[in-house]
C-alpha atoms as a PDB file:
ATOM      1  CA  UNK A   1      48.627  85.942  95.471  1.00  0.00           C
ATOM      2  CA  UNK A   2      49.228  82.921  93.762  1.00  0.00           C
ATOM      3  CA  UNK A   3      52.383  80.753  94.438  1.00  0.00           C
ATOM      4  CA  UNK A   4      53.888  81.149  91.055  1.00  0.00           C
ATOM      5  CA  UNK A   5      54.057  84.655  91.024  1.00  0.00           C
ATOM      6  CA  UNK A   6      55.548  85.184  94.180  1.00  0.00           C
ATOM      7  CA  UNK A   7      58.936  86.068  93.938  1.00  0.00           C
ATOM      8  CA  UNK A   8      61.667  82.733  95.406  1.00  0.00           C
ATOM      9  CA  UNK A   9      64.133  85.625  96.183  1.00  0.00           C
ATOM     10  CA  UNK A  10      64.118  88.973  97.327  1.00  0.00           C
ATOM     11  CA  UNK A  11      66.157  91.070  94.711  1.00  0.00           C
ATOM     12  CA  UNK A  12      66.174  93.762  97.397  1.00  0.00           C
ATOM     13  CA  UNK A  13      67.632  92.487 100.045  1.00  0.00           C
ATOM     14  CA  UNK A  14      71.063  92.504  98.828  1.00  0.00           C
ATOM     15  CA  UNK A  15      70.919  95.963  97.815  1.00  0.00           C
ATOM     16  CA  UNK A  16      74.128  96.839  99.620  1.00  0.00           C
ATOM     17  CA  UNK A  17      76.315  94.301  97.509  1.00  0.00           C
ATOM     18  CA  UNK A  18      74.743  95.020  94.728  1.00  0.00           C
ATOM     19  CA  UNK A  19      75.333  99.105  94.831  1.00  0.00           C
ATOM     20  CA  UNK A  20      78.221  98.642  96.110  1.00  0.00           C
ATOM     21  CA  UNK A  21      79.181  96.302  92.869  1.00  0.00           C
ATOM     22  CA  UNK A  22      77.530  98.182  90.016  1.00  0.00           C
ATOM     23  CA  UNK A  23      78.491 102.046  91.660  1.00  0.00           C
ATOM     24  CA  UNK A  24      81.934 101.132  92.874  1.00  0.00           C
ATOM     25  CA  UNK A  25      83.121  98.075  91.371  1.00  0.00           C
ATOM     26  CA  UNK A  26      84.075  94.801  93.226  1.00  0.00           C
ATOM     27  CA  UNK A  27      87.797  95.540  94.900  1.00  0.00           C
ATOM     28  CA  UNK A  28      90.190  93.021  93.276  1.00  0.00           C
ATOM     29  CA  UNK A  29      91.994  91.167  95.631  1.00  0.00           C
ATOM     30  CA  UNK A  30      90.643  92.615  99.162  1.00  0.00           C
ATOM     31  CA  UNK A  31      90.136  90.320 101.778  1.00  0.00           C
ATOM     32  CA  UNK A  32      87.361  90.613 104.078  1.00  0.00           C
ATOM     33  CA  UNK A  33      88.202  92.405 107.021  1.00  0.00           C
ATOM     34  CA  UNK A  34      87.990  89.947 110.161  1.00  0.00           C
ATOM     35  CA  UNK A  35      86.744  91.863 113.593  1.00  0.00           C
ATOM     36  CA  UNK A  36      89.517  93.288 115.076  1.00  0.00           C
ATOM     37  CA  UNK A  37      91.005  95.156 112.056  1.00  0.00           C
ATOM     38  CA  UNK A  38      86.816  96.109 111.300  1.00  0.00           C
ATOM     39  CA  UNK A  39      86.907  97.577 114.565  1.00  0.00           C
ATOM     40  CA  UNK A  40      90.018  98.945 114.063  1.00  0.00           C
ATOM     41  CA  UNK A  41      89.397 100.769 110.787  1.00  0.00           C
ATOM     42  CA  UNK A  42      86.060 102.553 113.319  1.00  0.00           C
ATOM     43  CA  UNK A  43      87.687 104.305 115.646  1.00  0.00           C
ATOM     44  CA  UNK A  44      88.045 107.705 115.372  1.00  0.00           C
ATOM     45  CA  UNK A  45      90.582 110.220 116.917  1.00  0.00           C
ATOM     46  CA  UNK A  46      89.447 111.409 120.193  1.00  0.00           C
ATOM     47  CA  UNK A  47      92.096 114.195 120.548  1.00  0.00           C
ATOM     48  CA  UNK A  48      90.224 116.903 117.505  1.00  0.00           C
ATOM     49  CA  UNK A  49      86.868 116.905 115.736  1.00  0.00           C
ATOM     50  CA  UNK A  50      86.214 118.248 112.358  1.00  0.00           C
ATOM     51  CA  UNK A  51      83.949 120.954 112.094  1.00  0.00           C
ATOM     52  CA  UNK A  52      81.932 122.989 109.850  1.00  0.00           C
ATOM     53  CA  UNK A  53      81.938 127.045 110.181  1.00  0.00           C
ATOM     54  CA  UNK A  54      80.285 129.721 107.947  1.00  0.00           C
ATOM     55  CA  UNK A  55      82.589 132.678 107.899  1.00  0.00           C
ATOM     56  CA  UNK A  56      82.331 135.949 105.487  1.00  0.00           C
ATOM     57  CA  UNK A  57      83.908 135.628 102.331  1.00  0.00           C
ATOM     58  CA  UNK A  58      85.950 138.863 103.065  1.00  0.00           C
ATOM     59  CA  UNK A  59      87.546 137.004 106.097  1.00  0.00           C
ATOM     60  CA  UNK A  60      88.020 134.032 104.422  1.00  0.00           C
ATOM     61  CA  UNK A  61      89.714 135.912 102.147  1.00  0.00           C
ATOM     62  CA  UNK A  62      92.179 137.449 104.428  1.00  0.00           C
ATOM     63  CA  UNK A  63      92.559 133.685 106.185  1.00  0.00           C
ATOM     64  CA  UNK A  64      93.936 133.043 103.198  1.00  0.00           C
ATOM     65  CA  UNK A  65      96.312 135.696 102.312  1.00  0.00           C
ATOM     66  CA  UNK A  66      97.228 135.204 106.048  1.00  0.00           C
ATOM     67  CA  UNK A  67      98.314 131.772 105.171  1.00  0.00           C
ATOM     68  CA  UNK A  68     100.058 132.465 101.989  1.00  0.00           C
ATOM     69  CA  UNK A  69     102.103 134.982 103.279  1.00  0.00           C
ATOM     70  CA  UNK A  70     103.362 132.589 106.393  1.00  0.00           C
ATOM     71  CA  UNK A  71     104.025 130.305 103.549  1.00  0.00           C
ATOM     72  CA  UNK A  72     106.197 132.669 101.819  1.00  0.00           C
ATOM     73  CA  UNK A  73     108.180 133.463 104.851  1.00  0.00           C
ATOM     74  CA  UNK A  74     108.491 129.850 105.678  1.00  0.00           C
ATOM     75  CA  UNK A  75     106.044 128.281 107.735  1.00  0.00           C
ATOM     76  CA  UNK A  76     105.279 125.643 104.747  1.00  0.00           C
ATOM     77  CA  UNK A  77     103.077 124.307 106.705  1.00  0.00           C
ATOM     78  CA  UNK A  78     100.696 127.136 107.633  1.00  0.00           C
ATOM     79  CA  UNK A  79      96.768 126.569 107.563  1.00  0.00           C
ATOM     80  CA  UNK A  80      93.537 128.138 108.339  1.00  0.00           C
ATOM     81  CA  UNK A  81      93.098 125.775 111.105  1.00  0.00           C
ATOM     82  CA  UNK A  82      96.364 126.817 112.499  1.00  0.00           C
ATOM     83  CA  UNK A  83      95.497 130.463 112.081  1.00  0.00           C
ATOM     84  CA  UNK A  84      92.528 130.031 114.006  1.00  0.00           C
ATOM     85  CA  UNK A  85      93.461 128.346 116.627  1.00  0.00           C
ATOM     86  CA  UNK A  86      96.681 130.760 117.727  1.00  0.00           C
ATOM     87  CA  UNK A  87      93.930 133.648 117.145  1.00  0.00           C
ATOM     88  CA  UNK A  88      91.933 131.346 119.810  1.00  0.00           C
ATOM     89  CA  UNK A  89      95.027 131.123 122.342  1.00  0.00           C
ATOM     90  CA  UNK A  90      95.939 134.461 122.220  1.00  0.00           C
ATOM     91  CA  UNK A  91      92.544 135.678 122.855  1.00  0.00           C
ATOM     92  CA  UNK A  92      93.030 134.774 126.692  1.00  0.00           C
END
């Protein structure tokens, strides 16, 4: 190729900066993060993971009216995770 026509920079190689500019704006006022709070911000609990089940819609429909009714008697914070475990822990 001839000189001319090649390119002096790279549009490309910034793509990160510039997605992260035009799809989620610039963040007014944030300071970049120096390595300890980077590394910081990365961890990740240890103690639970999140998961992904497939479960009938009929159960998940009784999860839920399993949860709403502990609601109503009280336990405000009731939730299918909560449900499932105890049905877990009383299983042995």
């Amino acid at each position: 190729m001839k000189e001319e026509k090649l390119m002096a920079h790279d549009p490309l190689s910034d793509a990160d900066s510039i997605l992260s500019e035009e799809y989620y704006g610039k963040r007014a006022g944030a300071a970049p993060l120096d390595a300890a709070k980077r590394a910081k911000a990365l961890q990740r609990p240890t103690h639970y993971k999140v998961i992904c089940i497939s479960m009938y819609t009929r159960d998940l429909e009784e999860l839920d009216a399993k949860v709403t009714e502990l609601k109503k008697r009280g336990w405000t914070k009731a939730n299918k995770s909560q449900l499932i475990r105890l049905a877990l822990s009383s299983s042995t």
